[in-house]
Protein backbone atom coordinates (compact mmCIF):
# COMPACT_ATOMS: atom_id res chain seq x y z
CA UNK A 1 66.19 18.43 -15.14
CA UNK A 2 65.03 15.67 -13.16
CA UNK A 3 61.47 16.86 -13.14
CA UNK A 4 61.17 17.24 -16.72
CA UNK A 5 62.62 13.54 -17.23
CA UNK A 6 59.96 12.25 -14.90
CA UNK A 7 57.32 14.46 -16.74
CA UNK A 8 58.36 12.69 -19.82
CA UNK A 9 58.11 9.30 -18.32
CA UNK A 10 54.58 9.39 -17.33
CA UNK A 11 53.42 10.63 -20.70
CA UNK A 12 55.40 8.05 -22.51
CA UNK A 13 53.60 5.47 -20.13
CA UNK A 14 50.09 7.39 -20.31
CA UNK A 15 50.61 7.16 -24.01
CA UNK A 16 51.52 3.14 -24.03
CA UNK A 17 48.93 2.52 -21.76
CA UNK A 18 46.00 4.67 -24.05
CA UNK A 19 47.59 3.16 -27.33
CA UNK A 20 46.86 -0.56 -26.05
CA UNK A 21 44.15 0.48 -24.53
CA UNK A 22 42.72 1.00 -27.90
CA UNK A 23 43.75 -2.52 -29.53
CA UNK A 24 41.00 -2.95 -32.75
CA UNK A 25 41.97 -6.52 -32.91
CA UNK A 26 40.66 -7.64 -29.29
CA UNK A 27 39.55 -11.58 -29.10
CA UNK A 28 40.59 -11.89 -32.65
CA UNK A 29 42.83 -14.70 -33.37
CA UNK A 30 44.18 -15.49 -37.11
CA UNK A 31 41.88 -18.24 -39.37
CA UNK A 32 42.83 -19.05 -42.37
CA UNK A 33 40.80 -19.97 -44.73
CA UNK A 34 40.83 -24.13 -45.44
CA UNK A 35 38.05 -23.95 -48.93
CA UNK A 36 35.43 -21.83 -50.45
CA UNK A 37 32.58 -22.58 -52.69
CA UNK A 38 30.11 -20.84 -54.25
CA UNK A 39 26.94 -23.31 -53.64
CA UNK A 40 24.84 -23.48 -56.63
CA UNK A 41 21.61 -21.93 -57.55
CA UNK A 42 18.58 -23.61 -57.38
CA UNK A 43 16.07 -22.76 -59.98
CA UNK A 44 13.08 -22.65 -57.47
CA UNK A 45 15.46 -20.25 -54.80
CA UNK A 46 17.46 -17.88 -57.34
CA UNK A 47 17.25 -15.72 -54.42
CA UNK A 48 20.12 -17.82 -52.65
CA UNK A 49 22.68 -17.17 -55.81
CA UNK A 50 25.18 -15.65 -53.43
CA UNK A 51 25.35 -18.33 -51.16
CA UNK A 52 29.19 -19.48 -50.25
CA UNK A 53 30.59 -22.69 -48.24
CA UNK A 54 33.38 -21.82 -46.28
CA UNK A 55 35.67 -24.42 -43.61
CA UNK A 56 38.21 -22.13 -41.70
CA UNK A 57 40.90 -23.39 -39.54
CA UNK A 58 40.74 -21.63 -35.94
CA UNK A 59 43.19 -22.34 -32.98
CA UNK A 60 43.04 -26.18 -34.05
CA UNK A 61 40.04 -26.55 -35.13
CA UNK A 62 37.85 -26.63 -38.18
CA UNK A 63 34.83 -24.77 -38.68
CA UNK A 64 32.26 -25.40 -41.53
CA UNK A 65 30.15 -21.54 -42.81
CA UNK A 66 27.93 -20.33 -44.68
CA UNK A 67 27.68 -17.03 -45.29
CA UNK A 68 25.44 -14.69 -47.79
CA UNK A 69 27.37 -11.78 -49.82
CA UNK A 70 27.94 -10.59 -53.36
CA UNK A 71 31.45 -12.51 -55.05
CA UNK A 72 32.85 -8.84 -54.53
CA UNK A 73 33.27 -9.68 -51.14
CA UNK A 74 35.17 -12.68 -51.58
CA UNK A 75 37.01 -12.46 -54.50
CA UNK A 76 40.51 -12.23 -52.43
CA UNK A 77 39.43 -15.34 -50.52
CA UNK A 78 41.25 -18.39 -51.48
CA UNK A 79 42.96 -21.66 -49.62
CA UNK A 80 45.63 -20.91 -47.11
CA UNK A 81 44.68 -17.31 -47.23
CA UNK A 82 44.58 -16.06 -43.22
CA UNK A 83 42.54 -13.10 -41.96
CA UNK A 84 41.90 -12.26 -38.10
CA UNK A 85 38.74 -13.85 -36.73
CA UNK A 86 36.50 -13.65 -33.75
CA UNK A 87 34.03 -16.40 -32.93
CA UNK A 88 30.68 -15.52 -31.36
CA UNK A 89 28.69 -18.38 -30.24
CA UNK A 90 27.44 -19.92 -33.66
CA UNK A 91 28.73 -17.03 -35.58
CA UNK A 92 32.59 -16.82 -36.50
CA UNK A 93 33.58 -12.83 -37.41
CA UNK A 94 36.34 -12.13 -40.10
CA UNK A 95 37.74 -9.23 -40.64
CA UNK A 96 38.56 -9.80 -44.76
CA UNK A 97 39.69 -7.47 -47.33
CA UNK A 98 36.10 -5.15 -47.82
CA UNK A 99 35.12 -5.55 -44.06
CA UNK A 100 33.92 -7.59 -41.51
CA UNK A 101 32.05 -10.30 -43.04
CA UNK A 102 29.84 -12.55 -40.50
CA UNK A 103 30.00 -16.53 -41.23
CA UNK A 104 27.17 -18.39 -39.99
CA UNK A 105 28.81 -22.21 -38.15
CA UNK A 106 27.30 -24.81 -39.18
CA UNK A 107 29.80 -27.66 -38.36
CA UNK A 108 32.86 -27.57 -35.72
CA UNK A 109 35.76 -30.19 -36.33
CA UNK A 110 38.47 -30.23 -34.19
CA UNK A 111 41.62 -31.18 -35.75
């Protein structure tokens, strides 16, 4: 009896330790989203028509993006809307709705 309880409690711990092990959401912390624009076209650069601006609020601060995708991508994006987030250098990872989408920084305001 005793053996089989002590079986049990390593492979509840081997299990715990394996399941956190495997965390997806490592260095992500939650952003949620402060605006988002669509920037307009310009007739000499249609080529830029799915160009967004997007400020995020991170751990206190505020970080200004830009990012390039089709409006499928962020049609469930709106204000106060939170998703988890990794920043990278100049490059701040979300995890939204479709899939990771990568925002390019282009401004950093702490707040």
């Amino acid at each position: 009896m005793k053996k089989c309880l002590i079986a049990l409690s390593c492979c509840v711990a081997m299990v715990a330790m394996l399941a956190y092990a495997q965390n997806p959401d490592e260095g992500y912390q939650t952003a949620a989203v402060v605006s988002i624009e669509k920037v307009a076209v310009s007739a000499q650069h249609p080529e830029n028509g799915d160009q967004y601006k997007i400020f995020m609020r991170m751990a206190g601060t505020v970080y200004g993006c830009r990012a390039s995708a089709p409006a499928a991508v962020f049609i469930d994006w709106s204000p106060g809307k939170e998703y988890p987030a990794k920043l990278n250098d100049k490059v701040l990872l979300v995890k939204g709705p479709g899939g990771p989408v990568e925002l390019n920084i282009f401004k950093k305001t702490p707040k």
